[in-house]
C-alpha atoms as a PDB file:
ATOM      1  CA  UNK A   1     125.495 251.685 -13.264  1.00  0.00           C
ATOM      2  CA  UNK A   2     125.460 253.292 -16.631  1.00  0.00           C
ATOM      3  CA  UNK A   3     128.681 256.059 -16.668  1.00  0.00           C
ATOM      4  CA  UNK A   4     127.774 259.589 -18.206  1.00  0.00           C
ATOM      5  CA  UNK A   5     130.966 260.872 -19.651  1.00  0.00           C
ATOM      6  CA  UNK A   6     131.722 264.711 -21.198  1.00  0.00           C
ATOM      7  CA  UNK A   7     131.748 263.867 -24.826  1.00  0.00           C
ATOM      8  CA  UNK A   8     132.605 267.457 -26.250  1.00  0.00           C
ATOM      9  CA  UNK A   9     132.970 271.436 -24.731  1.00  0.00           C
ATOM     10  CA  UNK A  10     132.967 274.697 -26.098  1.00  0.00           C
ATOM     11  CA  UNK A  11     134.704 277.861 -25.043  1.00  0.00           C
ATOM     12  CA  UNK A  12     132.536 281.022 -26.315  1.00  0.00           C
ATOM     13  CA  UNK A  13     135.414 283.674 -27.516  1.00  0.00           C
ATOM     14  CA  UNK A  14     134.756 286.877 -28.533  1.00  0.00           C
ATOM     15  CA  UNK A  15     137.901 287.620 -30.104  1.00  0.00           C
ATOM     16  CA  UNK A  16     138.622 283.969 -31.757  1.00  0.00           C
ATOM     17  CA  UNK A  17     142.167 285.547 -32.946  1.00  0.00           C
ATOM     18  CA  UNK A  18     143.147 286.433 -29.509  1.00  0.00           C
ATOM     19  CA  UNK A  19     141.781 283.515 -27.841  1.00  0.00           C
ATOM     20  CA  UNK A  20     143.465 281.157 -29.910  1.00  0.00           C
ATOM     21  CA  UNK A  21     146.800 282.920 -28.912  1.00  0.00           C
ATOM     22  CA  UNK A  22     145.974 282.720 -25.257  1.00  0.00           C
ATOM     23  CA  UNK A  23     145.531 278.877 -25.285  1.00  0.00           C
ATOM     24  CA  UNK A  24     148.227 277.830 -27.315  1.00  0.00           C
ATOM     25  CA  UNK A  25     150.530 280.069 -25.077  1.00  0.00           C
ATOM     26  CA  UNK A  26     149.256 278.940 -22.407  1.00  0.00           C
ATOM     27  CA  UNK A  27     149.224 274.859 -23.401  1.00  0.00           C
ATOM     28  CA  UNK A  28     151.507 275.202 -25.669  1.00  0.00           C
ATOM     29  CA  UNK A  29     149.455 273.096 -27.959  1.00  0.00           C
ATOM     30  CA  UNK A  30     148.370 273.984 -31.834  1.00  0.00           C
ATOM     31  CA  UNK A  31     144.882 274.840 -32.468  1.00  0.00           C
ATOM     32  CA  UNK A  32     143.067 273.736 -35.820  1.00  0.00           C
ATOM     33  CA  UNK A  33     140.818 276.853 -37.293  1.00  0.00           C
ATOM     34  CA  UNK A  34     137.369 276.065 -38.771  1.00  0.00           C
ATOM     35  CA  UNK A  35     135.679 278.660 -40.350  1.00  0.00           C
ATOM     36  CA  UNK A  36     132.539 277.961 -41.440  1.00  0.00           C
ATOM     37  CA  UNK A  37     130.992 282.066 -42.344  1.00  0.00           C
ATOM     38  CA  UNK A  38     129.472 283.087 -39.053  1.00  0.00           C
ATOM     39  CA  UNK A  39     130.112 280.513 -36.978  1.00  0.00           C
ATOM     40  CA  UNK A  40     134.432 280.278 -35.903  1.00  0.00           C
ATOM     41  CA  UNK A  41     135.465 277.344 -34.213  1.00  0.00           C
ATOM     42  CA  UNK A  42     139.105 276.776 -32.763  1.00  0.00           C
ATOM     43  CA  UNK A  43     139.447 272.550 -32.292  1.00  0.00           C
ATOM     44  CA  UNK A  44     141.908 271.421 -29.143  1.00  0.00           C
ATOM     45  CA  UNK A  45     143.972 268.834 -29.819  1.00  0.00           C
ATOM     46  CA  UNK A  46     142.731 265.366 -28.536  1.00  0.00           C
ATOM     47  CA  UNK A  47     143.462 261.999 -28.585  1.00  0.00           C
ATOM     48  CA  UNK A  48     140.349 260.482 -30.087  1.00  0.00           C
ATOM     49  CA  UNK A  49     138.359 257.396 -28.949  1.00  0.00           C
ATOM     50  CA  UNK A  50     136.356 258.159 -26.212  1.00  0.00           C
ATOM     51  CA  UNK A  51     140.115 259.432 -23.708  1.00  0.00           C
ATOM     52  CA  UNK A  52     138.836 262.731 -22.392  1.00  0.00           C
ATOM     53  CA  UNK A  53     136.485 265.484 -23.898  1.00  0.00           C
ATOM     54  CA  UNK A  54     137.507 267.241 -26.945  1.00  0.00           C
ATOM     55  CA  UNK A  55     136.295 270.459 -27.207  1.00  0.00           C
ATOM     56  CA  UNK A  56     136.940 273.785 -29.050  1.00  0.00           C
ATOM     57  CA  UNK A  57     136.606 277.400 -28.649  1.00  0.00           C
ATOM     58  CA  UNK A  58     133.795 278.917 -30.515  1.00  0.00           C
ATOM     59  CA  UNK A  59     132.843 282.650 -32.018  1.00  0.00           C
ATOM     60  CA  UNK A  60     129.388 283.566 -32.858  1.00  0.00           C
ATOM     61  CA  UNK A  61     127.614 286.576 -32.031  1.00  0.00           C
ATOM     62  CA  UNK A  62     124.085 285.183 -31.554  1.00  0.00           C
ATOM     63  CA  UNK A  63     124.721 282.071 -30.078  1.00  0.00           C
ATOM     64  CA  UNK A  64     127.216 282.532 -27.548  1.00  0.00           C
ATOM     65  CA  UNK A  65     128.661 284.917 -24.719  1.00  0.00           C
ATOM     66  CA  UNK A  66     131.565 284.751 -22.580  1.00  0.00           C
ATOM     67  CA  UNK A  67     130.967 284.069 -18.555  1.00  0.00           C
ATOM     68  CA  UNK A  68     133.169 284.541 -15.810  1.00  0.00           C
ATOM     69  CA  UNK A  69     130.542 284.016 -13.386  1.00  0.00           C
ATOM     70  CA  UNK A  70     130.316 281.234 -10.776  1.00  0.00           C
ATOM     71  CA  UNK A  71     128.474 278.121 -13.445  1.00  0.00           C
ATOM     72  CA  UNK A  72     129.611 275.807 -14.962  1.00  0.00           C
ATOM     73  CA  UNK A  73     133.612 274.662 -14.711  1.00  0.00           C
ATOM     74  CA  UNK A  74     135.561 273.647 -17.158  1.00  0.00           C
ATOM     75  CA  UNK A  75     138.484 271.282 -15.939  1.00  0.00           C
ATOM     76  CA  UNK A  76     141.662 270.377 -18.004  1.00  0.00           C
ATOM     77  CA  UNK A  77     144.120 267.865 -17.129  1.00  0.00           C
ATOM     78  CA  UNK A  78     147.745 268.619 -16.441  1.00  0.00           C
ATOM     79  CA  UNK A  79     150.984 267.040 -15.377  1.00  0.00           C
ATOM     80  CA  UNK A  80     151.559 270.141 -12.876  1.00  0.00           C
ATOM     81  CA  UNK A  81     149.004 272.783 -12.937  1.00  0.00           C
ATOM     82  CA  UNK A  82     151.427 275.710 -11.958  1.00  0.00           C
ATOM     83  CA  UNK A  83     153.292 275.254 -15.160  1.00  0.00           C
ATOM     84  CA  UNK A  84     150.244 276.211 -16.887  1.00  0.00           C
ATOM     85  CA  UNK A  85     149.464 279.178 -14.531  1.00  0.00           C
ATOM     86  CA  UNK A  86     152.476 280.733 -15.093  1.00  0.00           C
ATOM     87  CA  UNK A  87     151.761 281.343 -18.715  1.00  0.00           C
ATOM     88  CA  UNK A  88     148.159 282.864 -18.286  1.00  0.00           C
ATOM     89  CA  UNK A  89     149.246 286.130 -17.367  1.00  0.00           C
ATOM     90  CA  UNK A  90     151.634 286.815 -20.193  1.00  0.00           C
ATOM     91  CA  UNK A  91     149.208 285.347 -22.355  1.00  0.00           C
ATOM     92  CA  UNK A  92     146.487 288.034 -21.732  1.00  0.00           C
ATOM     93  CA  UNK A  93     144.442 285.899 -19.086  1.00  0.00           C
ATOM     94  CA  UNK A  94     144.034 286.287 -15.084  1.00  0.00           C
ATOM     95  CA  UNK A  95     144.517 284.157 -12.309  1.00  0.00           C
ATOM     96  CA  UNK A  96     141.902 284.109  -9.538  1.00  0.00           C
ATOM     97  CA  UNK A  97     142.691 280.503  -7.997  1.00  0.00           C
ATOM     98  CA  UNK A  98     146.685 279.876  -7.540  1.00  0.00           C
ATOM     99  CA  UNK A  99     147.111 276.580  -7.274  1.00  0.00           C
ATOM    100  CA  UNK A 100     145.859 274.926  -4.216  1.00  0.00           C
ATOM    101  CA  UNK A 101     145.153 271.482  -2.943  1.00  0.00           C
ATOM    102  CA  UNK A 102     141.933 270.017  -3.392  1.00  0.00           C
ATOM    103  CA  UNK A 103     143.017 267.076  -1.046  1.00  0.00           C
ATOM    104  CA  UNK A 104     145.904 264.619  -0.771  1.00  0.00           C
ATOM    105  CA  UNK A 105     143.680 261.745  -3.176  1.00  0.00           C
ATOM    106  CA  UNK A 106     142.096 264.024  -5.420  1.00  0.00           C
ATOM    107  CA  UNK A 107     145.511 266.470  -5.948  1.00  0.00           C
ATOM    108  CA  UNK A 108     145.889 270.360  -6.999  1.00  0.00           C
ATOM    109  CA  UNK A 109     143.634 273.312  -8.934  1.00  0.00           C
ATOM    110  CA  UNK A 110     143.806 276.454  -9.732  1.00  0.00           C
ATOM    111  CA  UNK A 111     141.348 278.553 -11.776  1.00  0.00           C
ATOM    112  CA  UNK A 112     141.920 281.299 -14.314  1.00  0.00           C
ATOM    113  CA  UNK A 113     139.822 283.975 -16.648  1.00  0.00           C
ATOM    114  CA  UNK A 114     141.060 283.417 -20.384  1.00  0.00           C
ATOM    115  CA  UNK A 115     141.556 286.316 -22.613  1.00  0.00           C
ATOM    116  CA  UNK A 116     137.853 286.460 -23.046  1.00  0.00           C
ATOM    117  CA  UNK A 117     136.928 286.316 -19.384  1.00  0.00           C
ATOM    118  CA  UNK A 118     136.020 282.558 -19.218  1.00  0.00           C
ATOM    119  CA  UNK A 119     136.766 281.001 -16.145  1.00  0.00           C
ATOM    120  CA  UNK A 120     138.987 278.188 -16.982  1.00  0.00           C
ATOM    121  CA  UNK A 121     140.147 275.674 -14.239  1.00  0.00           C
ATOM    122  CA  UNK A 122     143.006 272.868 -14.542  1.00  0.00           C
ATOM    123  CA  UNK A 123     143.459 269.708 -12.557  1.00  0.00           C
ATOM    124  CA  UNK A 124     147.022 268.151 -11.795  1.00  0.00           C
ATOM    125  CA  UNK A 125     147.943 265.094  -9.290  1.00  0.00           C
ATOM    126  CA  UNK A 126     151.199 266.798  -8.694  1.00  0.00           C
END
């Protein structure tokens, strides 16, 4: 059976400053800024070679707009997902799923709205 895999995501951000500050707070990670005029792009940092979507967060005014509605979820791995959660509120953001158990095989979740009212989720086993 032919396997169809996320290959790349993007965040929309209104304030690409701000948003950029929320997520490295948040995953304590770096983020690599591409500006290229109108269109802003903010690049995760991934590991390359097909392990796991890479992704970025993205600012332009025609193009995109923020959602916090109930479509489509974006999931990032985690060693513990309430290590992440307890950054999002300092960080500007808003929890509206504390972590919870999906099941005992498929582990924990917890869902947030990111400084630009995405609604982010993260997956842990733990």
């Amino acid at each position: 059976m032919k396997k169809i895999t996320v290959g790349w995501f993007e965040i929309p951000v209104n304030d690409l400053g701000r948003a950029i500050s929320f997520y490295q707070k948040v995953f304590d990670c770096s983020l690599q800024q591409i500006d290229m005029g109108e269109f802003q792009m903010a690049l995760f940092p991934g590991e390359g070679e097909g392990k796991g979507a890479e992704g970025s967060l993205v600012s332009h005014k025609d193009f995109y707009e923020t959602s916090n509605l109930a479509g489509t979820l974006i999931y990032f791995s985690s060693d513990d997902v309430s290590i992440e959660l307890a950054k999002v509120e300092e960080a500007g953001g808003t929890i509206q799923i504390p972590k919870k158990m999906i099941s005992p095989e498929n582990g924990y979740m917890g869902v947030f709205l990111d400084s630009e009212g995405n609604r982010i989720a993260l997956h842990s086993m733990k």
